[in-house]
Protein backbone atom coordinates (compact mmCIF):
# COMPACT_ATOMS: atom_id res chain seq x y z
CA UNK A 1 94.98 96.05 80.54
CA UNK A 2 96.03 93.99 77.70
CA UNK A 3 99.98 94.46 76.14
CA UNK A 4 99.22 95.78 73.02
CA UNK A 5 102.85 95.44 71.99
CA UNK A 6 103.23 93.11 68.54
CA UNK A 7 107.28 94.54 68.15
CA UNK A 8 108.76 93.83 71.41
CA UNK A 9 107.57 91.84 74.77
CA UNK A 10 107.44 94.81 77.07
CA UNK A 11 106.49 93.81 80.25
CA UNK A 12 106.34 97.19 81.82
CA UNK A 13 109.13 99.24 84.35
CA UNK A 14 112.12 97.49 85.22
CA UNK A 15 113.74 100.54 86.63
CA UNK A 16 114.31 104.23 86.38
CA UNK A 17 117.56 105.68 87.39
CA UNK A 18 117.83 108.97 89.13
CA UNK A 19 120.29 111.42 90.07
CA UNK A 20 120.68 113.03 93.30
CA UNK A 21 122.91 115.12 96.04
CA UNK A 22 123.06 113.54 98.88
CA UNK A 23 122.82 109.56 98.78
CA UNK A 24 122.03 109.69 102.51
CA UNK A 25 118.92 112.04 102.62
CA UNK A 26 118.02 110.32 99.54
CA UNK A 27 117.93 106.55 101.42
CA UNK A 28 116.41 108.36 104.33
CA UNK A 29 113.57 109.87 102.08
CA UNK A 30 112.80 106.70 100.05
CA UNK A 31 112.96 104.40 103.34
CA UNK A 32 111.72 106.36 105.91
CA UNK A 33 109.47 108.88 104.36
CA UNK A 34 107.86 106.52 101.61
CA UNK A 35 108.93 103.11 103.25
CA UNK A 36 110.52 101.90 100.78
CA UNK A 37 113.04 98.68 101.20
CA UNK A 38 116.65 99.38 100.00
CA UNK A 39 117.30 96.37 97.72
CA UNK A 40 120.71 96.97 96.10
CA UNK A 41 123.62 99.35 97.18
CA UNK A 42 127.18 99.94 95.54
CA UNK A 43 130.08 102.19 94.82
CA UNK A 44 130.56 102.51 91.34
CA UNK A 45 133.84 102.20 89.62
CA UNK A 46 136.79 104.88 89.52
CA UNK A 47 135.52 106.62 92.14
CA UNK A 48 132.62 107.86 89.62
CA UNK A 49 130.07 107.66 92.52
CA UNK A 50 127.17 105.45 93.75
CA UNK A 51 123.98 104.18 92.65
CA UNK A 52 121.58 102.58 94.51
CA UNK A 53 117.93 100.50 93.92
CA UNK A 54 115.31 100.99 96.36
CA UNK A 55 112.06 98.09 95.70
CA UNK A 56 108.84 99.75 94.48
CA UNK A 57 107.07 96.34 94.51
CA UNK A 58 106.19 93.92 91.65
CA UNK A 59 109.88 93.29 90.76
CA UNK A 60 110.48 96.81 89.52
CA UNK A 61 113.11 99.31 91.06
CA UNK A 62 113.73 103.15 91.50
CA UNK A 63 117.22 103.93 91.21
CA UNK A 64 119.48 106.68 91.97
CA UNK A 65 123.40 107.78 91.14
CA UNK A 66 125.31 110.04 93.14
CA UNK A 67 127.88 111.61 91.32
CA UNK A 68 131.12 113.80 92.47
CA UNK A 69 131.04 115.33 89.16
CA UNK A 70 127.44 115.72 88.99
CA UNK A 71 126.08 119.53 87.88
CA UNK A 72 123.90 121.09 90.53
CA UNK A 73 120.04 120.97 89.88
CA UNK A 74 118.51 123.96 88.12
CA UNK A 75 114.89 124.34 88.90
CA UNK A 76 112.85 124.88 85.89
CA UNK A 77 115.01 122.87 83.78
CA UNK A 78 116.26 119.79 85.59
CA UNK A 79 112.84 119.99 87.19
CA UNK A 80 109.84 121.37 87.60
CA UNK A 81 109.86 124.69 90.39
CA UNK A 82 106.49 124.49 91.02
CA UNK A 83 104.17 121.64 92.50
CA UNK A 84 101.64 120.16 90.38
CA UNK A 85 98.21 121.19 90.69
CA UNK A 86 95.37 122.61 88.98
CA UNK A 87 95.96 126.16 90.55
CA UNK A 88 99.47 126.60 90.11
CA UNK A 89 99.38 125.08 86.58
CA UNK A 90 96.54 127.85 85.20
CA UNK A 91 98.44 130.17 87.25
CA UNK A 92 102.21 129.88 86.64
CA UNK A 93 102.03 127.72 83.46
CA UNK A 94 105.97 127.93 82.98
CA UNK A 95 106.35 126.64 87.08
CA UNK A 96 105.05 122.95 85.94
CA UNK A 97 107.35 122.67 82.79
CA UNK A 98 111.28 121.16 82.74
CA UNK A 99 113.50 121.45 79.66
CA UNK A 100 113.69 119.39 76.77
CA UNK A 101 115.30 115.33 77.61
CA UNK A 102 114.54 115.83 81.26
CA UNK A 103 111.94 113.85 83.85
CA UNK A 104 109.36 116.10 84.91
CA UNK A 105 107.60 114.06 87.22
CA UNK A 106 107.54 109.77 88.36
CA UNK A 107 104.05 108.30 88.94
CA UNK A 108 103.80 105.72 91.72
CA UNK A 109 100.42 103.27 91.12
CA UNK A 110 98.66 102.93 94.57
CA UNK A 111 95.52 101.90 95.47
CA UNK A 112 93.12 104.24 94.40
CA UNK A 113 91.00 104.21 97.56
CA UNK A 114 93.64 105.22 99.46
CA UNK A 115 94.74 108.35 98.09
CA UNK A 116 93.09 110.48 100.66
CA UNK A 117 94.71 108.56 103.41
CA UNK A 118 98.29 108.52 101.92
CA UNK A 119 97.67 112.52 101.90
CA UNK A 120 97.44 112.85 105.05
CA UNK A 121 100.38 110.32 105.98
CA UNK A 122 102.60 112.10 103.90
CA UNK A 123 101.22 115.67 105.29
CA UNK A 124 101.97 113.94 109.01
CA UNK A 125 105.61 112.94 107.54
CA UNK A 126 106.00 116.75 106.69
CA UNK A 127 106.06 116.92 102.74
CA UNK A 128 103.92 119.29 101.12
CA UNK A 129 101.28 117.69 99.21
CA UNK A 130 99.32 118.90 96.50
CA UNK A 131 95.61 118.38 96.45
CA UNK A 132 93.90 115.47 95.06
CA UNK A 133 93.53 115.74 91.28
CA UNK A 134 90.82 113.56 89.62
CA UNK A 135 92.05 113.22 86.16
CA UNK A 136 89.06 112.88 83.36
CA UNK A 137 88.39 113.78 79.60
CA UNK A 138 86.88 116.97 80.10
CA UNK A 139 87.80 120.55 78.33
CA UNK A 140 89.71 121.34 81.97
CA UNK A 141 91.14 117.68 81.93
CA UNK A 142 90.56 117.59 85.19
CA UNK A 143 87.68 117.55 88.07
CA UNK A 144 87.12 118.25 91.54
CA UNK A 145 84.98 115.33 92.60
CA UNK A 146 85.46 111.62 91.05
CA UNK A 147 82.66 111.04 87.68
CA UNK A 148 82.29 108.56 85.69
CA UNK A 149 84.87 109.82 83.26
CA UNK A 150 87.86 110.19 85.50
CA UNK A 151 90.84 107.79 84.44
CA UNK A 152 93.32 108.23 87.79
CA UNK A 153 93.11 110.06 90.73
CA UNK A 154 96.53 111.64 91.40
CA UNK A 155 98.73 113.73 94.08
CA UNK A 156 101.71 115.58 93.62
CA UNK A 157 104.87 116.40 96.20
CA UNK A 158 108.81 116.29 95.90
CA UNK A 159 111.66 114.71 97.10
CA UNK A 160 114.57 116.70 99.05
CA UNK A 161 116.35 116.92 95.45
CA UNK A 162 112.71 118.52 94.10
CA UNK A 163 112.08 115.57 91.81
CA UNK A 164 108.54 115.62 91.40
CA UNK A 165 106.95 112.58 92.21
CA UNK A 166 103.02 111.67 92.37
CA UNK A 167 100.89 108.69 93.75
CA UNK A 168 98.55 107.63 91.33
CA UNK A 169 95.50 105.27 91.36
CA UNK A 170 93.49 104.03 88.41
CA UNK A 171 89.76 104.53 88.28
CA UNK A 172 89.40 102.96 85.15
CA UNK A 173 90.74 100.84 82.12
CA UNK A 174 91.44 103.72 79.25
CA UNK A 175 88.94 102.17 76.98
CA UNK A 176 87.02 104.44 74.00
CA UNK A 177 83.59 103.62 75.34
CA UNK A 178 83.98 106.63 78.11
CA UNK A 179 85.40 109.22 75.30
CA UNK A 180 89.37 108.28 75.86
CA UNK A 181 91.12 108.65 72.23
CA UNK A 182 94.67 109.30 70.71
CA UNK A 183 93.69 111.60 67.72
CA UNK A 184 95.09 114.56 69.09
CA UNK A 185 97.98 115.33 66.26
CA UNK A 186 101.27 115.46 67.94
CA UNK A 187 102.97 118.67 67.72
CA UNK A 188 106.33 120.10 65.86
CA UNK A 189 108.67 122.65 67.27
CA UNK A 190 107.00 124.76 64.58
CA UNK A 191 103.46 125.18 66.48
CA UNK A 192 105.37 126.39 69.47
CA UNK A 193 103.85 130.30 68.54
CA UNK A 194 100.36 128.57 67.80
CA UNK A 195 99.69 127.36 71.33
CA UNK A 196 101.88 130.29 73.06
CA UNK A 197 98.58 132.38 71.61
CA UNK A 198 96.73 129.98 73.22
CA UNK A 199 97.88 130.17 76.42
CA UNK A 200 98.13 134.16 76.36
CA UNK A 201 94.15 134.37 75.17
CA UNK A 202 93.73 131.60 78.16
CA UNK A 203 95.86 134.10 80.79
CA UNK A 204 93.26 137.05 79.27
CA UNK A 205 90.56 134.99 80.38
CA UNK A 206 91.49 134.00 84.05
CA UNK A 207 91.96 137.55 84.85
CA UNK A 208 89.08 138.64 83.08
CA UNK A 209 87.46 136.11 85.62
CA UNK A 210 89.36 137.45 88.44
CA UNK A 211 88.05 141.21 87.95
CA UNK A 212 84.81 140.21 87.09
């Protein structure tokens, strides 16, 4: 996909730093679970704490502090409490949300024909895993079998800190010709009561559905 970018020369991650509880079952998780090579390890200064860079491939890096001062995660707001998927988010709305300036979920790109397989792996590695989602333009946004309007197949599942993390792989380019557009208006604080309607005429509906 061509780097739209005239202001700066972004050329994509370089890293994201985390924050987690235990450095240890952190390195295990990232190495072990998800294979990942530990590239860069140090104490930090003062006795602040650690941080750490694991390799995610194509010279970009995941990173994580460990602090001694560090609060203690609050599901909900640090994070999501639920896992991502279709069902839970119609559901429990509220589960999939985190508060305001916080990371509610990292995408990792994989190879989109082997999102099935890396299921199961990770299902064999004991994580729960959400089902595939096949991501699309649709009213629903999303589908259960791959058309030829689905962008990225995706699953969901957490780390031991509940950071919500999901393997992704692209279908597609995002490209007009199959309906993808940005003219949905970004919304203000003030519309907050305008799409909370929404949602309750939306919860009226599913059980409506239910009791039908």
């Amino acid at each position: 996909m061509k780097n739209t970018n005239s202001e700066f020369k972004i050329m994509g991650l370089n890293h994201v730093a985390l924050v987690c509880r235990d450095m240890q079952r952190t390195v295990d998780f990232y190495t072990q679970v998800l294979g990942m090579r530990l590239a860069v390890a140090f104490d930090l200064p003062a006795g602040i704490g650690q941080h750490f860079f694991f390799d995610m491939g194509e010279n970009e890096y995941l990173a994580f502090f460990w602090f001694t001062e560090a609060a203690e995660r609050q599901a909900g707001i640090s994070n999501p409490r639920g896992n991502l998927n279709l069902e839970t988010a119609l559901n429990d709305p509220i589960s999939v949300t985190s508060s305001h300036g916080s990371m509610n979920h990292f995408a990792f790109n994989v190879p989109v024909e082997k999102i099935e397989e890396y299921r199961q792996r990770l299902i064999e590695k004991g994580v729960e895993v959400s089902p595939i989602m096949h991501h699309d333009n649709s009213p629903m946004q999303t589908s259960e079998e791959v058309n030829e309007h689905t962008w990225i197949s995706s699953i969901y599942f957490k780390d031991p800190d509940g950071i919500m993390l999901e393997f992704a792989g692209w279908h597609r380019d995002i490209d007009p010709i199959y309906g993808d557009t940005a003219d949905c208006k970004a919304a203000t604080p003030a519309q907050i009561e305008t799409y909370r309607a929404v949602g309750r005429a939306f919860a009226k509906q599913m059980e409506a559905a239910k009791t039908a």
